[in-house]
C-alpha atoms as a PDB file:
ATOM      1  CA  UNK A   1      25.382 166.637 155.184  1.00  0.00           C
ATOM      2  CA  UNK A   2      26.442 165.191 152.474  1.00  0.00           C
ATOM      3  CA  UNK A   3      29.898 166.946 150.781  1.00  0.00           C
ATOM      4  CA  UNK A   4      31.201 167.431 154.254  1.00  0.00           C
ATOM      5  CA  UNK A   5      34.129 166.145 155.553  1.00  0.00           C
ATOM      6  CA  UNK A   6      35.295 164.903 152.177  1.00  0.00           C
ATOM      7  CA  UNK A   7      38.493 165.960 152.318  1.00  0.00           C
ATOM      8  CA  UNK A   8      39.929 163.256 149.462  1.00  0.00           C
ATOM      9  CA  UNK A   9      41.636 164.358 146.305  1.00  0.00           C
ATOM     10  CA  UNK A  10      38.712 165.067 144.359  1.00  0.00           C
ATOM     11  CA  UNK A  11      37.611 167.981 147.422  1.00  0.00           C
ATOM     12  CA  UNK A  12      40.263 170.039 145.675  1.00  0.00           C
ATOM     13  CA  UNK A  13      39.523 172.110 142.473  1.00  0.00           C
ATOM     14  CA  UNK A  14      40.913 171.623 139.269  1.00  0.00           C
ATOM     15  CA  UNK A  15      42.211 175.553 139.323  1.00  0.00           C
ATOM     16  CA  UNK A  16      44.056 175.144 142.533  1.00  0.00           C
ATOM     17  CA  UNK A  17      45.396 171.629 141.185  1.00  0.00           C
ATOM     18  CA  UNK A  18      46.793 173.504 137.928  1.00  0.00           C
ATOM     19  CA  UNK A  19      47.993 175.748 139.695  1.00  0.00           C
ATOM     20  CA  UNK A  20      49.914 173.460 142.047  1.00  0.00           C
ATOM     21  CA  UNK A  21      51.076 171.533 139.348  1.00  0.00           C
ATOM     22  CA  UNK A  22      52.323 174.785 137.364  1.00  0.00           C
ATOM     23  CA  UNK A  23      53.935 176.196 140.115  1.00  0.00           C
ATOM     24  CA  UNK A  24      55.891 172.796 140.975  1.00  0.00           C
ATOM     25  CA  UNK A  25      56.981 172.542 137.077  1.00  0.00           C
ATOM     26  CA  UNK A  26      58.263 176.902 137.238  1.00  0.00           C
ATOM     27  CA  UNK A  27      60.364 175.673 140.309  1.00  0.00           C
ATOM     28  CA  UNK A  28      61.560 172.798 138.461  1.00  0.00           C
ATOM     29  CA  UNK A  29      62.852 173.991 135.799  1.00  0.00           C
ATOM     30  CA  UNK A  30      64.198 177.580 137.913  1.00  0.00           C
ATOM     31  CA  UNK A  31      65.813 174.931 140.092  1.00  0.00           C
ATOM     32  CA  UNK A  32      67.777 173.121 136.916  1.00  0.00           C
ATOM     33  CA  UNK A  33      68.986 177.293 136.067  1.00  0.00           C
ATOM     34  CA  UNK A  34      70.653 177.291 139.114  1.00  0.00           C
ATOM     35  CA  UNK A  35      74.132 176.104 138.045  1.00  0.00           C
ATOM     36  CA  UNK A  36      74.391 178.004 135.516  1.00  0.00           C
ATOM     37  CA  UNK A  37      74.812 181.959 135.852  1.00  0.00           C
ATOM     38  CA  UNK A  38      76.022 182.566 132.660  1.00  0.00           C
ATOM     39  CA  UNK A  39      73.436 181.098 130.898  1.00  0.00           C
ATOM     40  CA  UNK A  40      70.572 182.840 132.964  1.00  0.00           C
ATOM     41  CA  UNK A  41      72.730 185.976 133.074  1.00  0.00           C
ATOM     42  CA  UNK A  42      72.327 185.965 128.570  1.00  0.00           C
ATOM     43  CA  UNK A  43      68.583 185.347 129.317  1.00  0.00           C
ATOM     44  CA  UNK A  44      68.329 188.132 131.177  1.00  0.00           C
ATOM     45  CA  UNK A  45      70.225 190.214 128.641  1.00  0.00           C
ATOM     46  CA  UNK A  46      68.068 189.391 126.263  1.00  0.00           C
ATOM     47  CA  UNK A  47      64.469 189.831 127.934  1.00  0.00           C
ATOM     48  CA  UNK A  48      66.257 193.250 129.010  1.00  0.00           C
ATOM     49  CA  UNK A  49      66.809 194.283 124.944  1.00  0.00           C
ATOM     50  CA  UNK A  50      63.272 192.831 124.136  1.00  0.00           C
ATOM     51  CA  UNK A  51      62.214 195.462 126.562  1.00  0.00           C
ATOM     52  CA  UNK A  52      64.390 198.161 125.201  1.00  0.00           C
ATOM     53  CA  UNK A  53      63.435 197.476 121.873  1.00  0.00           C
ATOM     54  CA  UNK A  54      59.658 197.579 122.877  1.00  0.00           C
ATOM     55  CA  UNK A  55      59.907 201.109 124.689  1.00  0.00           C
ATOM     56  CA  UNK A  56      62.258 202.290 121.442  1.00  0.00           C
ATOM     57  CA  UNK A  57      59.704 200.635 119.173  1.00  0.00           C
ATOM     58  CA  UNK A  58      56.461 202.687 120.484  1.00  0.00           C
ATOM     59  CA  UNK A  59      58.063 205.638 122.027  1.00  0.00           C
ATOM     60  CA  UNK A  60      56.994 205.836 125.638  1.00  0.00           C
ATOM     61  CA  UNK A  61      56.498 204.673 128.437  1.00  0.00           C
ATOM     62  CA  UNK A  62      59.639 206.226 130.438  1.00  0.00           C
ATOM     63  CA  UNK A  63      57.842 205.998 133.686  1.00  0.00           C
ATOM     64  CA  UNK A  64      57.551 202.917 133.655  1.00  0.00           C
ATOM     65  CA  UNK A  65      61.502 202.531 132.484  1.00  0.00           C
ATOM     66  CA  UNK A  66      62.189 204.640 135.091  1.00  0.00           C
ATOM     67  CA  UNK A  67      60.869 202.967 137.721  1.00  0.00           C
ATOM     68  CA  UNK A  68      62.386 199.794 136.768  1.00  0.00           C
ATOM     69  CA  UNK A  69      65.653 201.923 136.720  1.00  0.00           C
ATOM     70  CA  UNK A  70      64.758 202.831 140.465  1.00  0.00           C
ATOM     71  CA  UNK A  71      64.058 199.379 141.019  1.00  0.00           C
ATOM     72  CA  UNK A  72      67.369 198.148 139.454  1.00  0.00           C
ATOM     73  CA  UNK A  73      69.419 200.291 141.679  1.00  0.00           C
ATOM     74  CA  UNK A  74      67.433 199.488 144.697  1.00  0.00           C
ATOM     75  CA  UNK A  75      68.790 195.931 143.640  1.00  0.00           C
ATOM     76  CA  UNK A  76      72.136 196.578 143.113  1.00  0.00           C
ATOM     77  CA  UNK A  77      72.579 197.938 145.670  1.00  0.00           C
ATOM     78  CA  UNK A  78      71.240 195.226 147.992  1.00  0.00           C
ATOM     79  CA  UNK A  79      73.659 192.975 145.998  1.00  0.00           C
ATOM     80  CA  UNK A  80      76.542 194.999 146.600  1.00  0.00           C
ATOM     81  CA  UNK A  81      75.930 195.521 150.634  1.00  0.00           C
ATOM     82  CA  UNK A  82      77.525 192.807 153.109  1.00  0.00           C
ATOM     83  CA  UNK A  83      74.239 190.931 155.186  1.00  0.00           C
ATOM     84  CA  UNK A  84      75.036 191.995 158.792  1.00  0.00           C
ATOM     85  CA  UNK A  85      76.402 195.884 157.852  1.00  0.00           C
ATOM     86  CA  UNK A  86      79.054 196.873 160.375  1.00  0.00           C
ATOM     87  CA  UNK A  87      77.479 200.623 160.767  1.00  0.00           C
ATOM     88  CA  UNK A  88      73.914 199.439 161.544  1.00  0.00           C
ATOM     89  CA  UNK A  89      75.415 196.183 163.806  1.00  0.00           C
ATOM     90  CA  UNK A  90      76.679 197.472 167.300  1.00  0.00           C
ATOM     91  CA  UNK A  91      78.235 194.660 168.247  1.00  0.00           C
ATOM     92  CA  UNK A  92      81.545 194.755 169.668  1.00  0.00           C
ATOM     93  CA  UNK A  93      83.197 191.608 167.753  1.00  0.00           C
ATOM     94  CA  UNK A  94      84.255 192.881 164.038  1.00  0.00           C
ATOM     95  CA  UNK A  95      81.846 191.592 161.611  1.00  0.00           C
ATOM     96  CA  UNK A  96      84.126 192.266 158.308  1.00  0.00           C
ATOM     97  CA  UNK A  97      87.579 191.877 159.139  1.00  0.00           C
ATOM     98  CA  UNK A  98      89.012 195.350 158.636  1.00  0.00           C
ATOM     99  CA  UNK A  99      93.324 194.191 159.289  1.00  0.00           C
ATOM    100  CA  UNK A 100      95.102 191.762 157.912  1.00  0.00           C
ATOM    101  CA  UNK A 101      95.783 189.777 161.509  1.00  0.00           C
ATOM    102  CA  UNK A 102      92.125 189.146 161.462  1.00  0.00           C
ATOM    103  CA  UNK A 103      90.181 186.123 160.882  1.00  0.00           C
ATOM    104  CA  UNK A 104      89.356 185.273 156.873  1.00  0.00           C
ATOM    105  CA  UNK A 105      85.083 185.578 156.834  1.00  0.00           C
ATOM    106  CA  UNK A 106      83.829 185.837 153.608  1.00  0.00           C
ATOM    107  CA  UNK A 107      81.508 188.504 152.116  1.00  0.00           C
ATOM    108  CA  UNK A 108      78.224 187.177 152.410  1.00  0.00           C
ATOM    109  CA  UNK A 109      75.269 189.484 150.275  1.00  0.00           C
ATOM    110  CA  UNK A 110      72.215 191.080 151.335  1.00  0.00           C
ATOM    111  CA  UNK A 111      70.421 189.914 148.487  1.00  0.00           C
ATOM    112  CA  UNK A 112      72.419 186.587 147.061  1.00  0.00           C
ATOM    113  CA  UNK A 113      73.076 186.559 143.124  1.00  0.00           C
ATOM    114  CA  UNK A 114      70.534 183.529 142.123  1.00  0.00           C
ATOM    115  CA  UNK A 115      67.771 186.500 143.838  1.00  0.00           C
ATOM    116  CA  UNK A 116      69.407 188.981 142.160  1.00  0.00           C
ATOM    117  CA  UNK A 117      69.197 187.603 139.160  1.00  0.00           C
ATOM    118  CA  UNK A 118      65.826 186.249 139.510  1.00  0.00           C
ATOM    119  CA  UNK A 119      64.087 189.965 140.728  1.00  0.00           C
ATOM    120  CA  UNK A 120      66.192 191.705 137.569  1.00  0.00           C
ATOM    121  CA  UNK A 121      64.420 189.311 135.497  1.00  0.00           C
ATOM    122  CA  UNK A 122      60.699 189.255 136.951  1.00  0.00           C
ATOM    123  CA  UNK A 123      61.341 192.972 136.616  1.00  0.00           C
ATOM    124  CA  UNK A 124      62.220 193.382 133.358  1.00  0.00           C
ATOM    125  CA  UNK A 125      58.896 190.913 132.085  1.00  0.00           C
ATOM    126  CA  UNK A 126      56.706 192.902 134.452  1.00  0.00           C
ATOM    127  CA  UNK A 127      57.425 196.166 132.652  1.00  0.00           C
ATOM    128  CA  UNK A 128      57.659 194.545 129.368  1.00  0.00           C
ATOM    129  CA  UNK A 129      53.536 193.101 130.350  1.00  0.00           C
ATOM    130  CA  UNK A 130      53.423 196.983 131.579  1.00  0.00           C
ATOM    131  CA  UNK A 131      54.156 198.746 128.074  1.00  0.00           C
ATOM    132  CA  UNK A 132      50.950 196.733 126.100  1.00  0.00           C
ATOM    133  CA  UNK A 133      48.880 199.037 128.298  1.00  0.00           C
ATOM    134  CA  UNK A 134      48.601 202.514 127.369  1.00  0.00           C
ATOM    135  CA  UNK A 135      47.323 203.595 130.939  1.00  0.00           C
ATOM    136  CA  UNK A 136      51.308 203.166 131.696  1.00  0.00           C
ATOM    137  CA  UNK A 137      52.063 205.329 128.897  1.00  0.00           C
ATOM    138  CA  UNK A 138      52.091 208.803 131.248  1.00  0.00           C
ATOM    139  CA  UNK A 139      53.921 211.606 128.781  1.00  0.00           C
ATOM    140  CA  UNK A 140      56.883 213.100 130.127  1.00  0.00           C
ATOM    141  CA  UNK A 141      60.128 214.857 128.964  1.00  0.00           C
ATOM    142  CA  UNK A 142      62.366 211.817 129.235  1.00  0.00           C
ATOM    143  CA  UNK A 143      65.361 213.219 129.426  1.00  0.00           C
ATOM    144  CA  UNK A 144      64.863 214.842 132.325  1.00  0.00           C
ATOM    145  CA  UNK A 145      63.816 211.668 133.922  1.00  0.00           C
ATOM    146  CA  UNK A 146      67.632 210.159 132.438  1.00  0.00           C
ATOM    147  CA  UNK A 147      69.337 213.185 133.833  1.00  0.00           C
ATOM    148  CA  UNK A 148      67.505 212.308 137.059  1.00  0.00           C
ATOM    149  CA  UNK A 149      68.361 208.849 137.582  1.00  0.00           C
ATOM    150  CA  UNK A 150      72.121 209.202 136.598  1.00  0.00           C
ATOM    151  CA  UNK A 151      72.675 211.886 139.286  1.00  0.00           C
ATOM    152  CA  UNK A 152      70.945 209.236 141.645  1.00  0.00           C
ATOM    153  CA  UNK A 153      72.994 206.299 140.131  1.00  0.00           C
ATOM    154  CA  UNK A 154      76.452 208.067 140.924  1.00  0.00           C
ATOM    155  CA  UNK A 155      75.233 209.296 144.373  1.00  0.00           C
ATOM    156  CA  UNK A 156      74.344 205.994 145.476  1.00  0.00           C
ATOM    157  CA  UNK A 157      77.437 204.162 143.950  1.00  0.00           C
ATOM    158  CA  UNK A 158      79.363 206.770 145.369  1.00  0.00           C
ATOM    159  CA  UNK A 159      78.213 206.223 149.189  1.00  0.00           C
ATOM    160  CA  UNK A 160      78.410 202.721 148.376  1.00  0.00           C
ATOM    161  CA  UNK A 161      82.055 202.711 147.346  1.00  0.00           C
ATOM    162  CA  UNK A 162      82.731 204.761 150.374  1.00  0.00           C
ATOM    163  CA  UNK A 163      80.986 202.288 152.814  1.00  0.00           C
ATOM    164  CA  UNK A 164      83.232 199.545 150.849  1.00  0.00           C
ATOM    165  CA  UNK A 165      86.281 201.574 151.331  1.00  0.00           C
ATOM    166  CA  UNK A 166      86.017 202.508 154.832  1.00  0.00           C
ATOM    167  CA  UNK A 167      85.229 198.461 155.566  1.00  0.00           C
ATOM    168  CA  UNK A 168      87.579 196.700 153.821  1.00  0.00           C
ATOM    169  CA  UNK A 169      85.039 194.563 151.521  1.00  0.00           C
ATOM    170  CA  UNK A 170      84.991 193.242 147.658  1.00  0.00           C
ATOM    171  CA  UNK A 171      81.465 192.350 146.991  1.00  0.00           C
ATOM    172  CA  UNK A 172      83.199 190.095 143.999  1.00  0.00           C
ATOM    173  CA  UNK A 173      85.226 187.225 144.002  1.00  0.00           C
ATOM    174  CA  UNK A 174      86.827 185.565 141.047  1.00  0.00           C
ATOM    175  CA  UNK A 175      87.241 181.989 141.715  1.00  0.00           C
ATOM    176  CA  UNK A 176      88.580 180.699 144.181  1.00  0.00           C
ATOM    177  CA  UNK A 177      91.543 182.138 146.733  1.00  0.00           C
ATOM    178  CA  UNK A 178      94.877 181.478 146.180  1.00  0.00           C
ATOM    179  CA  UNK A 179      97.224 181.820 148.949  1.00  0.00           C
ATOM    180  CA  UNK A 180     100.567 182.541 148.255  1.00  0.00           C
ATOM    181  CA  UNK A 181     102.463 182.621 151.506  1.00  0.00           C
ATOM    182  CA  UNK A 182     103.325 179.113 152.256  1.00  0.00           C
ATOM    183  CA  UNK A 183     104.399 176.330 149.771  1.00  0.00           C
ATOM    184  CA  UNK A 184     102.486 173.187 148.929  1.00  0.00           C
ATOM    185  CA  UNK A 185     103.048 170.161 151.060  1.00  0.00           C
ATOM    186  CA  UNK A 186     103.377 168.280 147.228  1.00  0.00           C
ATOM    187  CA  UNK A 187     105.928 170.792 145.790  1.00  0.00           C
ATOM    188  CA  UNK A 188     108.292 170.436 149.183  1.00  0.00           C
ATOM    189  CA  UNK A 189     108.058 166.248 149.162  1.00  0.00           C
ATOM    190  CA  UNK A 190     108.910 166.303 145.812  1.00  0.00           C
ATOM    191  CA  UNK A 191     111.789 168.590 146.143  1.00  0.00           C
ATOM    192  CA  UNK A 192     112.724 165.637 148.986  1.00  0.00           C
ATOM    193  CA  UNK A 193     112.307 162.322 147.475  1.00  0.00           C
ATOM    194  CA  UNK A 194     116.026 163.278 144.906  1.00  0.00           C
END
């Protein structure tokens, strides 16, 4: 009986406690990115030429590019869809407001930017583990796998655009709104006080 019902901090393994403790620090420090997109945005760019520079370096593994391709649009184009999307919704309150008169609600993603740029990453290391195993290494005519996934690219950003048109949305925003229809309260006071 003895080892039962211990259930103190020494029951647990030293593995699992690494691995608790290594998982906390990753969130720790993916937390602390948060604030700054530009910064993780460079990061990315520069995993994502590591990669290119690996496939260029030992000529191969395009299946495995394209699949991350496939994988890239798949993202894209969750980033670039509104969450609740008006042709799949059949409710009868408007869900993106498609005339001016209509109340301001702003474009909120499918998949947010932090996840965006968090899968684009993850993706780009996975196939960069991917090309130091030559079982990935499948020969094909590459180009024809380019050619491919460039028809698919402008299909899909084609019915996209369309679905953006024929809703009203901008999945971008530049800062914040400015409103130019009514004056500041400061500017007409001021004009006042003479």
């Amino acid at each position: 009986m003895e080892g039962t019902g211990g259930g103190g901090p020494s029951a647990v393994s030293p593995v699992i406690q690494w691995k608790t403790d290594a998982s906390r620090l990753f969130q720790y420090y993916l937390d602390k990115t948060t604030p700054h997109p530009v910064y993780r945005w460079v990061g990315t760019l520069v995993v994502a030429a590591i990669y290119a520079l690996r496939v260029y370096y030992v000529q191969g593994f395009y299946v495995v590019s394209y699949g991350l391709g496939i994988y890239l649009l798949n993202l894209l184009i969750g980033f670039l869809s509104p969450l609740v999307d008006p042709e799949l919704e059949t409710s009868n309150e408007a869900l993106l407001p498609t005339k001016g008169s209509d109340e301001f609600k702003p474009f909120i993603r499918r998949l947010p930017e932090f996840k965006f740029w968090y899968s684009i990453t993850k993706a780009f290391c996975v196939a960069f583990v991917l090309t130091f195993f030559s079982a990935f290494d499948v020969p094909v005519f590459w180009p024809i796998l380019l050619c491919y996934w460039i028809v698919l690219f402008i299909l899909t950003m084609k019915r996209q655009i369309v679905h953006m048109i024929k809703y009203k949305y901008v999945p971008f925003s530049m800062g914040k709104q400015k409103y130019g229809g009514k004056k500041s309260f400061a500017s007409s006071s001021g004009s006042n006080m003479d």
